[in-house]
C-alpha atoms as a PDB file:
ATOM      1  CA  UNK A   1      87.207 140.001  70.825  1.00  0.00           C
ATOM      2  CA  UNK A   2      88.048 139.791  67.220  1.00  0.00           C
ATOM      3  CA  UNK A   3      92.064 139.404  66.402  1.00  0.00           C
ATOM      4  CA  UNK A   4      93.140 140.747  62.968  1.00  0.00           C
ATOM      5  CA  UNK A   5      96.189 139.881  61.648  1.00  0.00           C
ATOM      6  CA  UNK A   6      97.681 140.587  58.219  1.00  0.00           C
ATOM      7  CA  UNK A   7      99.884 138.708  56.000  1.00  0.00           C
ATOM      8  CA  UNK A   8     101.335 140.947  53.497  1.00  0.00           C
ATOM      9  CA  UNK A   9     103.019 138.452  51.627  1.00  0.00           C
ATOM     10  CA  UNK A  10     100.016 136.199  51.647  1.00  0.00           C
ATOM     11  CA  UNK A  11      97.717 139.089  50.729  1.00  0.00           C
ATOM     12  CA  UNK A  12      95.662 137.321  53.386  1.00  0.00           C
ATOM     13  CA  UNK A  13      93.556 137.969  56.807  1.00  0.00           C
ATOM     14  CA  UNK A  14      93.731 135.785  59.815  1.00  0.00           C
ATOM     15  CA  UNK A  15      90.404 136.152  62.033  1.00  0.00           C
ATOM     16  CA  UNK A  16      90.732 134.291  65.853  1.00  0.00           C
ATOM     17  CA  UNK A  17      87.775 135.299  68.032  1.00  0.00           C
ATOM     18  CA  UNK A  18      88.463 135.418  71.771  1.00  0.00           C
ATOM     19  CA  UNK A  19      86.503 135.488  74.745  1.00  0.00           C
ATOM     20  CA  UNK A  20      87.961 137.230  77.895  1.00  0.00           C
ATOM     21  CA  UNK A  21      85.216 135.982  79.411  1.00  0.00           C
ATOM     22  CA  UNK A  22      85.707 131.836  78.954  1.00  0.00           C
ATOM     23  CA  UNK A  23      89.875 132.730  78.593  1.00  0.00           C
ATOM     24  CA  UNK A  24      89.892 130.722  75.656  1.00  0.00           C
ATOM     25  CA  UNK A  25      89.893 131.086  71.543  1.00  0.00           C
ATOM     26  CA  UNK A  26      86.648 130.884  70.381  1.00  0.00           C
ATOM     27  CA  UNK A  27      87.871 127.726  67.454  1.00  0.00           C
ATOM     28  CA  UNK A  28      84.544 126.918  65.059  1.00  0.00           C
ATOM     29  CA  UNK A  29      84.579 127.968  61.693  1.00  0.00           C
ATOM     30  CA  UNK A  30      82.367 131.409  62.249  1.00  0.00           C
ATOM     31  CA  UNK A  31      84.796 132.655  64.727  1.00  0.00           C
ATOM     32  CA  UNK A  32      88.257 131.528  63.451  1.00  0.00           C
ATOM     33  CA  UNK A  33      89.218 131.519  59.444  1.00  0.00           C
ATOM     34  CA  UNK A  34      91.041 133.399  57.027  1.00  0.00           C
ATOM     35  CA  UNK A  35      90.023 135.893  54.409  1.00  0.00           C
ATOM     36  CA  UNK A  36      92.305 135.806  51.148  1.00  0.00           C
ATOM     37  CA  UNK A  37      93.176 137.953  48.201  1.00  0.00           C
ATOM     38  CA  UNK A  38      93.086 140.778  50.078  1.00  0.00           C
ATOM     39  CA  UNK A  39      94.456 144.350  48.698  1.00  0.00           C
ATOM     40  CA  UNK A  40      93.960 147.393  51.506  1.00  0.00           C
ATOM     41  CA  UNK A  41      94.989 150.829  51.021  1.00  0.00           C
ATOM     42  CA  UNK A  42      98.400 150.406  52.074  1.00  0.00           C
ATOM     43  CA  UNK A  43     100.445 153.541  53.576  1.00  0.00           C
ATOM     44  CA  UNK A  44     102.409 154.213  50.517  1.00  0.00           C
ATOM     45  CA  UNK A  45      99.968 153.386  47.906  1.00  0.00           C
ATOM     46  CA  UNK A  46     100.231 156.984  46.851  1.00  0.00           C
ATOM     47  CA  UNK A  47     103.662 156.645  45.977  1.00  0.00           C
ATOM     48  CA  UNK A  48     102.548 153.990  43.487  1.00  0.00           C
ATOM     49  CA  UNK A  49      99.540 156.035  42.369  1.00  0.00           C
ATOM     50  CA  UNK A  50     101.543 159.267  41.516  1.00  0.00           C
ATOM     51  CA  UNK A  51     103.560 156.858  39.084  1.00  0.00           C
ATOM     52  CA  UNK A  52     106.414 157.439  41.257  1.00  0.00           C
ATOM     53  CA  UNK A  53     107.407 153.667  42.644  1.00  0.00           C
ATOM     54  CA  UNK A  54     106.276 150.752  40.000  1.00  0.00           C
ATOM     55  CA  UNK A  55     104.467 147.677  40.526  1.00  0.00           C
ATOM     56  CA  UNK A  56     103.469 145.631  37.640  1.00  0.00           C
ATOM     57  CA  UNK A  57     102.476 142.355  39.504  1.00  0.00           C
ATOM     58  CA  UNK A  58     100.360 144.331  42.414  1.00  0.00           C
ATOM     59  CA  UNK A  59     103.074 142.581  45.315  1.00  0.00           C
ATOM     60  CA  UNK A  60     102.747 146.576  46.969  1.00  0.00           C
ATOM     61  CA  UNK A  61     107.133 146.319  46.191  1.00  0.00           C
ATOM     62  CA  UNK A  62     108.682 148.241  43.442  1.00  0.00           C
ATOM     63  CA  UNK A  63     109.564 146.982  40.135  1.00  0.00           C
ATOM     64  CA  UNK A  64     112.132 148.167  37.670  1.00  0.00           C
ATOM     65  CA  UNK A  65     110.825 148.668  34.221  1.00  0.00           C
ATOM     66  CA  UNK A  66     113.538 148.557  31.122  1.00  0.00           C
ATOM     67  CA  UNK A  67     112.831 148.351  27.420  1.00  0.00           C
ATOM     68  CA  UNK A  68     115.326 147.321  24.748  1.00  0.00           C
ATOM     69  CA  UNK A  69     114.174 148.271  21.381  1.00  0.00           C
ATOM     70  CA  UNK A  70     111.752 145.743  20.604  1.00  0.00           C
ATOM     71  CA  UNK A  71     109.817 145.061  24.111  1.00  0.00           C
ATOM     72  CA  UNK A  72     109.182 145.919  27.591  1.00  0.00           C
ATOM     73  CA  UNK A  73     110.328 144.169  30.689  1.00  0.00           C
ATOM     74  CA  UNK A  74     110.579 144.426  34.428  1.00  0.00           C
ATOM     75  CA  UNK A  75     112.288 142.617  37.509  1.00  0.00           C
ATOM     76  CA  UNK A  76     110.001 141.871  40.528  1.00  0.00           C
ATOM     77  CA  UNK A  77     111.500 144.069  43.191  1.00  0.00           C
ATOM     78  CA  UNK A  78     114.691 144.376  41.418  1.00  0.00           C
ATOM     79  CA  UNK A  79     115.281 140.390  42.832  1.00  0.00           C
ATOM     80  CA  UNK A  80     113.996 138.750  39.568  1.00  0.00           C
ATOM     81  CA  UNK A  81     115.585 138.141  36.282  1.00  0.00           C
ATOM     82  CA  UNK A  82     113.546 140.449  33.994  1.00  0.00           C
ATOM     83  CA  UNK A  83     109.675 139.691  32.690  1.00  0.00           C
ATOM     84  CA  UNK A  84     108.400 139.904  29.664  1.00  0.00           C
ATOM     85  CA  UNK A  85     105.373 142.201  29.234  1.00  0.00           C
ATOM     86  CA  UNK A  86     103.945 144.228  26.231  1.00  0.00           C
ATOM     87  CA  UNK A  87     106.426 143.701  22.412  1.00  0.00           C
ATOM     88  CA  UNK A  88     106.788 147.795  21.699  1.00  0.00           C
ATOM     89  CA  UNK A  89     109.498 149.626  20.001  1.00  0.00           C
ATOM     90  CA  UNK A  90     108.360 153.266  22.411  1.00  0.00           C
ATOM     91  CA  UNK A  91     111.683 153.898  24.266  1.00  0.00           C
ATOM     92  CA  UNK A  92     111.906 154.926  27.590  1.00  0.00           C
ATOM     93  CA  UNK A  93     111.635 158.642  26.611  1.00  0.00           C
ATOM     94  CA  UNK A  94     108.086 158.337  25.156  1.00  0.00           C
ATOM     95  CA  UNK A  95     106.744 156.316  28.379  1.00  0.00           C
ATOM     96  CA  UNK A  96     105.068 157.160  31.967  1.00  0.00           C
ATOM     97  CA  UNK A  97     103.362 155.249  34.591  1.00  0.00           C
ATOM     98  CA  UNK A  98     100.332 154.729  36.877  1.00  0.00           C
ATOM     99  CA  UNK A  99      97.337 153.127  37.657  1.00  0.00           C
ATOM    100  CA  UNK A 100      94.757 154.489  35.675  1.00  0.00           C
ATOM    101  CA  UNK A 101      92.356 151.329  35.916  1.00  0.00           C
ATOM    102  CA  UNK A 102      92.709 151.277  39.661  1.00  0.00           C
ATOM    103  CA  UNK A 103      93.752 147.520  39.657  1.00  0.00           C
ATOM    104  CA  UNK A 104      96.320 148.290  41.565  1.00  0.00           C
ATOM    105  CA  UNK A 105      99.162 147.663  38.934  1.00  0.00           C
ATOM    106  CA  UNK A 106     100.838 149.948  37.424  1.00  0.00           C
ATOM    107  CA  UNK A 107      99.933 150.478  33.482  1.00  0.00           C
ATOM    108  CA  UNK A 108     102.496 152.203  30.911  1.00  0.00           C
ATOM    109  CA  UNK A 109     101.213 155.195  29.733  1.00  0.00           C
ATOM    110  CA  UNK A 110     101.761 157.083  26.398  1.00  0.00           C
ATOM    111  CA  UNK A 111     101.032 160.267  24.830  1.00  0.00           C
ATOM    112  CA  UNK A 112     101.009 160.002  20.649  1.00  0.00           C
ATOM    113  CA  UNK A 113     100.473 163.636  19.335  1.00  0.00           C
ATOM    114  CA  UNK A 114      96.670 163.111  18.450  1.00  0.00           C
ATOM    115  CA  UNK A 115      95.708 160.956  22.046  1.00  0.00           C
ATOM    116  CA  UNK A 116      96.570 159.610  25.550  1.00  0.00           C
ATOM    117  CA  UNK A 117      96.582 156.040  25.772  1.00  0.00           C
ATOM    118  CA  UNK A 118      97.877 152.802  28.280  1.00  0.00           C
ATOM    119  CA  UNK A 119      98.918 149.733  28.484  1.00  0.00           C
ATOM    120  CA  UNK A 120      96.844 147.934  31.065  1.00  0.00           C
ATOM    121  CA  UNK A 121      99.908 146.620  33.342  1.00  0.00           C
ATOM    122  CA  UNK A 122     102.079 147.112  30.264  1.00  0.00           C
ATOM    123  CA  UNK A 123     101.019 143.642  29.102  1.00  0.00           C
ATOM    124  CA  UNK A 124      98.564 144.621  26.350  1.00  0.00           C
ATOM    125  CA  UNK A 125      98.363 146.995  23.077  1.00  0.00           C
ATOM    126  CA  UNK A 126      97.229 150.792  23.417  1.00  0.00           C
ATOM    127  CA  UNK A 127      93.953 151.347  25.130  1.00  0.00           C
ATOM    128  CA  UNK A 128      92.750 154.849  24.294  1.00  0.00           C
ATOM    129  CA  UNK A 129      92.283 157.101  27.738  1.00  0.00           C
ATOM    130  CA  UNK A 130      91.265 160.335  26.206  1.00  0.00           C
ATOM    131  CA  UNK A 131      92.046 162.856  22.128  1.00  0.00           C
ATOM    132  CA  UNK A 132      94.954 164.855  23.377  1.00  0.00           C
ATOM    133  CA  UNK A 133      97.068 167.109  21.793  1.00  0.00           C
ATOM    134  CA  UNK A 134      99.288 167.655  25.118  1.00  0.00           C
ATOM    135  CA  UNK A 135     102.497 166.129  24.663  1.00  0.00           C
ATOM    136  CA  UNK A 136     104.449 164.026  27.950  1.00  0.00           C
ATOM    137  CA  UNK A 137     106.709 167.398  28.583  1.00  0.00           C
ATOM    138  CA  UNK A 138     103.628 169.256  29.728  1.00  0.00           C
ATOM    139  CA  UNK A 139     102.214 166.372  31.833  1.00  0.00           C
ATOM    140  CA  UNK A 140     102.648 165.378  35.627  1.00  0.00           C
ATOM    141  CA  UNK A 141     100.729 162.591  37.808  1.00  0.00           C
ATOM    142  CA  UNK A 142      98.763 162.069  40.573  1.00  0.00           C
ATOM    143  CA  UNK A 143      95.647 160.546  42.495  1.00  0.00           C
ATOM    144  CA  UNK A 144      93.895 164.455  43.105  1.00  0.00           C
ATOM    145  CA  UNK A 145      90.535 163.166  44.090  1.00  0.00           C
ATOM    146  CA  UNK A 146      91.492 160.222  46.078  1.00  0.00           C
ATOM    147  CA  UNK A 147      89.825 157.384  43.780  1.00  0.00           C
ATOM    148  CA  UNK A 148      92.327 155.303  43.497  1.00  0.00           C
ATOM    149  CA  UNK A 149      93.254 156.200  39.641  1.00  0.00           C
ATOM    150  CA  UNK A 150      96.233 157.967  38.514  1.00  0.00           C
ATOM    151  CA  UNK A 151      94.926 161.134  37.144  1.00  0.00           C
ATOM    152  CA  UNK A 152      97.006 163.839  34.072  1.00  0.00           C
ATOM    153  CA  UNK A 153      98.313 166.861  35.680  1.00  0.00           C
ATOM    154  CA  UNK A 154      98.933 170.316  33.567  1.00  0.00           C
ATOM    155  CA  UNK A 155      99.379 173.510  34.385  1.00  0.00           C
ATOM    156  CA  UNK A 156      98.367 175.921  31.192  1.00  0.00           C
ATOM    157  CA  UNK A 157     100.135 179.003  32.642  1.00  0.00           C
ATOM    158  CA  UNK A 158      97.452 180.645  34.782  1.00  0.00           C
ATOM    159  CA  UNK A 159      95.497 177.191  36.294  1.00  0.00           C
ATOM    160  CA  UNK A 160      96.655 174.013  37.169  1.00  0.00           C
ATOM    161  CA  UNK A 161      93.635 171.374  35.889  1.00  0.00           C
ATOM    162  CA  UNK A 162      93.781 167.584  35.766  1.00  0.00           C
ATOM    163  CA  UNK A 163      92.136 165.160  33.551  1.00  0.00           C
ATOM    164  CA  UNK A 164      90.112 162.372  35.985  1.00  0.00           C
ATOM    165  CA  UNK A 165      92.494 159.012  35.211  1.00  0.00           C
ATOM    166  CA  UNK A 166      93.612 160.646  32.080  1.00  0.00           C
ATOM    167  CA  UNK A 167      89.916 160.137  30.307  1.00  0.00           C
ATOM    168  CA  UNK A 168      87.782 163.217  31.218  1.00  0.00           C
ATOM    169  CA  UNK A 169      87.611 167.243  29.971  1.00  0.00           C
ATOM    170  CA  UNK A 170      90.004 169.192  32.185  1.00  0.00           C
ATOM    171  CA  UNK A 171      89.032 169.795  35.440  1.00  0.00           C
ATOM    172  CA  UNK A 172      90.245 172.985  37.247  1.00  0.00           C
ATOM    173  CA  UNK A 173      92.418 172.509  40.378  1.00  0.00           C
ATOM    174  CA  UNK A 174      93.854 175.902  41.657  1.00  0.00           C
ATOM    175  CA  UNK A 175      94.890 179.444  39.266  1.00  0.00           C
ATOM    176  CA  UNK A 176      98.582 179.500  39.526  1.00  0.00           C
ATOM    177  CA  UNK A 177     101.541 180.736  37.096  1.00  0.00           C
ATOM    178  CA  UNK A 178     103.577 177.931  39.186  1.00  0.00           C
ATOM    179  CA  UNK A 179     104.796 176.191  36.205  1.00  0.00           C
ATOM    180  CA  UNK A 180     105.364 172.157  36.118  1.00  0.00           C
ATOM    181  CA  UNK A 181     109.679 173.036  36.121  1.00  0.00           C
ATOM    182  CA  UNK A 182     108.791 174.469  39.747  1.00  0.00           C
ATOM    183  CA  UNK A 183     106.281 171.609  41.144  1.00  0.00           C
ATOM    184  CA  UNK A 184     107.114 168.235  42.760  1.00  0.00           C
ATOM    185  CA  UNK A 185     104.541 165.810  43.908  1.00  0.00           C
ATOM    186  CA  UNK A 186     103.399 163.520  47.154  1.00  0.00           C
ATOM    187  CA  UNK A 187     101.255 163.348  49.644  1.00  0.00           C
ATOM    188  CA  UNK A 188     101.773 165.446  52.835  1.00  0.00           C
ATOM    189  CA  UNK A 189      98.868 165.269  54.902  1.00  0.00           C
ATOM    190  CA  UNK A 190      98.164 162.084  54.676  1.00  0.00           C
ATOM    191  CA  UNK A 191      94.549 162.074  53.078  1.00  0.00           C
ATOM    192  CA  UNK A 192      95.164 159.945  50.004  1.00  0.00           C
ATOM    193  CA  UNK A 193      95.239 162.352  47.278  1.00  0.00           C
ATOM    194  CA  UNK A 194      98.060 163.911  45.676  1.00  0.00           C
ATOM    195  CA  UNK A 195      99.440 167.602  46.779  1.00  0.00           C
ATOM    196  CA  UNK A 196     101.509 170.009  45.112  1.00  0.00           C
ATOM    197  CA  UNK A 197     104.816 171.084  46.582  1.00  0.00           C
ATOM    198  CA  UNK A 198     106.992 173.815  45.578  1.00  0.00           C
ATOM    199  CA  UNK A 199     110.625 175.463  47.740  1.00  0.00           C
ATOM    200  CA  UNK A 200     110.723 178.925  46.447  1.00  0.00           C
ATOM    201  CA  UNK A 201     113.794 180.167  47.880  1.00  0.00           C
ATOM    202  CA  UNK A 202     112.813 180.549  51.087  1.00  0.00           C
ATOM    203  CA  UNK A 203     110.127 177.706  52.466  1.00  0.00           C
ATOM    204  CA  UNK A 204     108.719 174.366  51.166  1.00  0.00           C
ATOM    205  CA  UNK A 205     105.322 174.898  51.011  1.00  0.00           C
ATOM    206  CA  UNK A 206     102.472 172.762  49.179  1.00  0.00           C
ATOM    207  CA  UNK A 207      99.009 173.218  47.702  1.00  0.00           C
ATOM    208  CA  UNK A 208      96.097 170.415  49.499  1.00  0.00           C
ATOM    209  CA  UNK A 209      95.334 168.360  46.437  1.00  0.00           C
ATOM    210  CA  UNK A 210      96.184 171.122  43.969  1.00  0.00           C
ATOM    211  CA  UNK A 211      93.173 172.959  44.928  1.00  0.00           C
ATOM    212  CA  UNK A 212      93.927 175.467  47.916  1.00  0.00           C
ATOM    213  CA  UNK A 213      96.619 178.704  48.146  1.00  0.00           C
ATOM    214  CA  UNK A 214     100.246 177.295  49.394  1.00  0.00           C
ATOM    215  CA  UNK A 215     100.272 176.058  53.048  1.00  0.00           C
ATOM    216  CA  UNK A 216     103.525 176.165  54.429  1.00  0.00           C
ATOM    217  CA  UNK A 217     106.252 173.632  55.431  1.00  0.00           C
ATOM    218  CA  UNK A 218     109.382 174.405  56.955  1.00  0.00           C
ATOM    219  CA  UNK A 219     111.482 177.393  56.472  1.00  0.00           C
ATOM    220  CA  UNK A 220     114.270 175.762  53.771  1.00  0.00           C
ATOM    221  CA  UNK A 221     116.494 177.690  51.039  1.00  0.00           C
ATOM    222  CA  UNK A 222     117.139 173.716  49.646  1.00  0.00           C
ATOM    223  CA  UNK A 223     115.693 174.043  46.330  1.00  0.00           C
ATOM    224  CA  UNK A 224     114.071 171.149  43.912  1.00  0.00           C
ATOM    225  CA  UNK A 225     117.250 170.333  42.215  1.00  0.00           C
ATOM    226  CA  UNK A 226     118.468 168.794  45.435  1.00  0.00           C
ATOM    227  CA  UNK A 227     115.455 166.976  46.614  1.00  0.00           C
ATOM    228  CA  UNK A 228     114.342 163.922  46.594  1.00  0.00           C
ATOM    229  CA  UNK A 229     110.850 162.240  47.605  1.00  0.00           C
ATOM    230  CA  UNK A 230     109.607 159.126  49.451  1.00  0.00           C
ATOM    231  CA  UNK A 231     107.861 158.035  52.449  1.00  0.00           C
ATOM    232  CA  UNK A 232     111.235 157.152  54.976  1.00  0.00           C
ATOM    233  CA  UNK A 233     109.017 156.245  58.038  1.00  0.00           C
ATOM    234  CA  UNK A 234     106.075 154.812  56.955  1.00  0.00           C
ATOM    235  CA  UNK A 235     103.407 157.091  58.347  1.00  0.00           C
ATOM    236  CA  UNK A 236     101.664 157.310  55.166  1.00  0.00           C
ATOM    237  CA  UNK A 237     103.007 161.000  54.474  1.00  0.00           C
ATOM    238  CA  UNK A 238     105.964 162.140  51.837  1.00  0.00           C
ATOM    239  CA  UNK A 239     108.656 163.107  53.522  1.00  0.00           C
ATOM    240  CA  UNK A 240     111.219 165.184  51.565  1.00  0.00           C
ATOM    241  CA  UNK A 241     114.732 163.331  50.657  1.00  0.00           C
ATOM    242  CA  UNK A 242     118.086 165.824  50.914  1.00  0.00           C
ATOM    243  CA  UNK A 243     122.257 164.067  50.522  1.00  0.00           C
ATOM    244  CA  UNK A 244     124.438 166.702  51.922  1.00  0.00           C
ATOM    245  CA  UNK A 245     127.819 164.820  50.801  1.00  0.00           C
ATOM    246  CA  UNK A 246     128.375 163.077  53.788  1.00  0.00           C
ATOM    247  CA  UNK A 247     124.772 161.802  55.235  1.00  0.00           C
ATOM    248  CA  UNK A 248     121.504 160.983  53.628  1.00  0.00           C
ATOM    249  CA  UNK A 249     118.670 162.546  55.678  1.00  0.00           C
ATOM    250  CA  UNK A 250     114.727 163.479  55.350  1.00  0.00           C
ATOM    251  CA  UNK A 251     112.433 165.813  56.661  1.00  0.00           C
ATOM    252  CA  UNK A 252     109.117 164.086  58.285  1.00  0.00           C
ATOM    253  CA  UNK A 253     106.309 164.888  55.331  1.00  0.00           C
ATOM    254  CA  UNK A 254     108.663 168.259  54.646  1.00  0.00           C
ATOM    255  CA  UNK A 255     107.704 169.537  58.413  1.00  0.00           C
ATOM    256  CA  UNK A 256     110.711 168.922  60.369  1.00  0.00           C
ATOM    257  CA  UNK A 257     114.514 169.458  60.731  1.00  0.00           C
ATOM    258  CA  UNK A 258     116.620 167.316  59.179  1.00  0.00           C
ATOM    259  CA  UNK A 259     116.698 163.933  59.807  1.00  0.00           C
ATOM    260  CA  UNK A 260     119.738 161.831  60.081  1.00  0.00           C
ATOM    261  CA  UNK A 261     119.376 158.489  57.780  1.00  0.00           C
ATOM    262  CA  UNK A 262     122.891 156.503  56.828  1.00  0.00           C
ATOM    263  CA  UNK A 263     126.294 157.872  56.328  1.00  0.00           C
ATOM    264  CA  UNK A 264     127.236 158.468  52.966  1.00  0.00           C
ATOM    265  CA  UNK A 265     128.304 160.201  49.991  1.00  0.00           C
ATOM    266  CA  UNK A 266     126.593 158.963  46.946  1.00  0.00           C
ATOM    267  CA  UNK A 267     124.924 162.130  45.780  1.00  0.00           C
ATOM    268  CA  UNK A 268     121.360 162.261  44.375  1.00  0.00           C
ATOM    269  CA  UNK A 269     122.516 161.991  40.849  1.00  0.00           C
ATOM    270  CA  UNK A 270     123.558 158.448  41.835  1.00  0.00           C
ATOM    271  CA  UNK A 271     120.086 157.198  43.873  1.00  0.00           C
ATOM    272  CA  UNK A 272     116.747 156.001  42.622  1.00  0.00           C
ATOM    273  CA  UNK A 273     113.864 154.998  45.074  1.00  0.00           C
ATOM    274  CA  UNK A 274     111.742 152.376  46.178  1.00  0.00           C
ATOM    275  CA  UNK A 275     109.816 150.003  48.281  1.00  0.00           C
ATOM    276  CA  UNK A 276     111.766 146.680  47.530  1.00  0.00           C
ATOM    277  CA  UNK A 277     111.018 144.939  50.436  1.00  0.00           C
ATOM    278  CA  UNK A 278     107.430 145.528  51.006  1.00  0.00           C
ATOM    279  CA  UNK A 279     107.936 146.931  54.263  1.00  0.00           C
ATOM    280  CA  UNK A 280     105.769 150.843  53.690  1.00  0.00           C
ATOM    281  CA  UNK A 281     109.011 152.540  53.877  1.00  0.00           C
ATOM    282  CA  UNK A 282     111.323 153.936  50.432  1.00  0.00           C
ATOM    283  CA  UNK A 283     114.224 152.287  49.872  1.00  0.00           C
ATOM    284  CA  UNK A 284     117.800 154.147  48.300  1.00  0.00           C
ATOM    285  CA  UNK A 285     118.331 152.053  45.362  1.00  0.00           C
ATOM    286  CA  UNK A 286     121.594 152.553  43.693  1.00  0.00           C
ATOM    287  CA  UNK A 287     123.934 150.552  40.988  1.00  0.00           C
ATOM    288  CA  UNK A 288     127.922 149.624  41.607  1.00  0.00           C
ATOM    289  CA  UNK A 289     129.007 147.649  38.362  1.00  0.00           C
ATOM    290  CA  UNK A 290     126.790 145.655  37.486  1.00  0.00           C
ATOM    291  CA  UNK A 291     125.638 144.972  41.363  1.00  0.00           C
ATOM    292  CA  UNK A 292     122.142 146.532  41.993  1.00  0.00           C
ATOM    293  CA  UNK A 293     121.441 147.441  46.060  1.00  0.00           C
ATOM    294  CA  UNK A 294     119.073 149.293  47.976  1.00  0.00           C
ATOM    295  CA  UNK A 295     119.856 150.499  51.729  1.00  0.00           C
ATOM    296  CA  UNK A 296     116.268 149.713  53.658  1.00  0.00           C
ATOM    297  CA  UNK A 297     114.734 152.605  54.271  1.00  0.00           C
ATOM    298  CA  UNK A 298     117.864 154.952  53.733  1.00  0.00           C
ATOM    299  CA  UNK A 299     119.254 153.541  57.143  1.00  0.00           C
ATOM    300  CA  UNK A 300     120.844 150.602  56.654  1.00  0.00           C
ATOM    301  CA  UNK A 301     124.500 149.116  54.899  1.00  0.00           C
ATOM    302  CA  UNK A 302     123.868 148.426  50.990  1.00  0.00           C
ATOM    303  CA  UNK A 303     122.120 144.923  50.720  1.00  0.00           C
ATOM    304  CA  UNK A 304     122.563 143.200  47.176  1.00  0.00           C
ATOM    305  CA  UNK A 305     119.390 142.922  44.610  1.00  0.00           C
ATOM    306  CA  UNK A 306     119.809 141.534  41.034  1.00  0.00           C
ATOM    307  CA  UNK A 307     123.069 141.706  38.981  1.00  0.00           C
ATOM    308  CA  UNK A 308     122.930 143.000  36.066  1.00  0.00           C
ATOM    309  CA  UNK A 309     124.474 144.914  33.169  1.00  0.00           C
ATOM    310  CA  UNK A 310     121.740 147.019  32.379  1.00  0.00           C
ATOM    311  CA  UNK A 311     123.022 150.754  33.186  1.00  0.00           C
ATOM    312  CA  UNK A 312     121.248 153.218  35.637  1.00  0.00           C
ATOM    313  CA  UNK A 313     119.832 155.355  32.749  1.00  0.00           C
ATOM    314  CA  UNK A 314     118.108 152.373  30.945  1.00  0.00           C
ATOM    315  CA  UNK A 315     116.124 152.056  34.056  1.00  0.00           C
ATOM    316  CA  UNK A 316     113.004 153.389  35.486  1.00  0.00           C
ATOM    317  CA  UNK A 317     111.895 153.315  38.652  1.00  0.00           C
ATOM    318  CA  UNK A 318     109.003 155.808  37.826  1.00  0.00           C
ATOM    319  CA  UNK A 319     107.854 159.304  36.947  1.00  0.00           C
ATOM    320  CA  UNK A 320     111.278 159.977  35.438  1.00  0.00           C
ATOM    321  CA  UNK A 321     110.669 164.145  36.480  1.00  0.00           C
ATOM    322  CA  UNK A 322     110.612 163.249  40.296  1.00  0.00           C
END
């Protein structure tokens, strides 16, 4: 019998071999060793993919990405003093992110009037992706084929189309007049590529991959504006976020009733979300003074990160439309 256990810190595999048989571990160096540098498809990679959690160092926790005028920085799951990457005077308001190498860090990604183009892991200059005249305001992100890229999301009006890691044509997804104002994005099924979820009054309902008519969710009149997205229990699936004033609480991958998480009444306005401890599950990150904190998994008493004095709104924890 081969044991498999994995060290997600390490990045490593242990392999023991045991025999039921003999009732002993099988020791030689065939049946007992380790395998190292090892990066599996973890249950919330597609949080990463979509742009939506950061990680610039590939530790599968979520960074927090700043720039001050004159160059780009991040802390290591908000527990570092900030690293240097790429010297670039585009602002926050000019940048997105993903992984459109499929390294699995997270690049910086920029749209300049004429073309779309990265930074690999926001450590280098401009790498052209693909000639685009379709500005950041009409863009989204996602993995919609399941490679393992971030992909360029659009929706012209009558289709919804993506461009394959931001360097192909457009490829057509599924004819909708859903505009981008109305769409969120995760996964909800679980497959590994991105869906498209809408609430249009009167259900949350979402497209597979951006390529079939709306499937339905739950019945819900909780609209966009008050929802929030993340992957609370670590099944692999986005669940959907809601803070009703007095409790934070989720619905399992938008399917279920509410579900209780911590007591408390920092509103939505005040919360940002991650994976800062590595565990699969989003974290509530949120800022008092100049303490940064992050409840684990929405369920537990504040627990301190960095301090710092860099304010809420010079941060980014992602795609800043999610």
């Amino acid at each position: 019998m081969r044991v498999l256990t994995y060290n997600a810190a390490a990045g490593s595999l242990d392999v023991k071999t045991y025999s039921p048989f003999l009732n002993r571990n099988m020791t030689d160096e065939r049946d007992q060793f380790t395998i190292s540098n090892i990066n599996p498809v973890r249950s919330h990679q597609g949080e990463f993919i979509t742009g939506r959690q950061l990680d610039f160092n590939n530790d599968h926790r979520t960074d927090i990405f700043t720039a001050n005028g004159s160059k780009w920085a991040y802390s290591s799951a908000a527990q570092s003093s900030w690293v240097d990457l790429a010297a670039s005077t585009v602002g926050l308001e000019h940048l997105r992110f993903g992984d459109f190498n499929g390294d699995g860090r997270t690049d910086v990604f920029n749209a300049d009037g004429t073309q779309w183009r990265y930074s690999d892991a926001g450590q280098t200059g401009w790498i052209k992706l693909s000639d685009s005249t379709v500005g950041l305001e009409h863009l989204r992100f996602g993995d919609f084929n399941g490679d393992g890229r971030t992909d360029v999301f659009n929706a012209n009006g009558t289709t919804w189309r993506y461009s394959d890691a931001g360097q192909t044509n457009w490829i057509k997804l599924s004819d909708s007049t859903v505009g981008l104002e109305h769409l969120r994005f995760g996964d909800f099924n679980g497959d590994g590529r991105t869906d498209v979820f809408n609430a249009n009054g009167t259900q949350w309902r979402y497209s597979d991959a951006g390529q079939t008519n709306w499937i339905k969710l739950s019945d819900s009149t909780v609209g966009l504006e008050h929802l929030r997205f993340g992957d609370f229990n670590g099944d692999g699936r986005t669940d959907v976020f809601n803070a009703n004033g007095t409790t934070w609480r989720y619905s399992d991958a938008g399917q279920t009733n509410w579900i209780g998480l911590a007591a408390s009444t920092v509103g939505l306005e005040h919360l940002r979300f991650g994976d800062f401890n590595g565990d699969g599950r989003t974290d509530v990150f949120a800022v008092d003074g100049t303490q940064w904190m992050y409840s684990s998994a929405g369920q537990t008493s504040w627990i301190n990160l960095l301090d710092s004095t860099v304010p809420l709104g010079m941060l980014r924890f992602g795609e800043v439309s999610q």
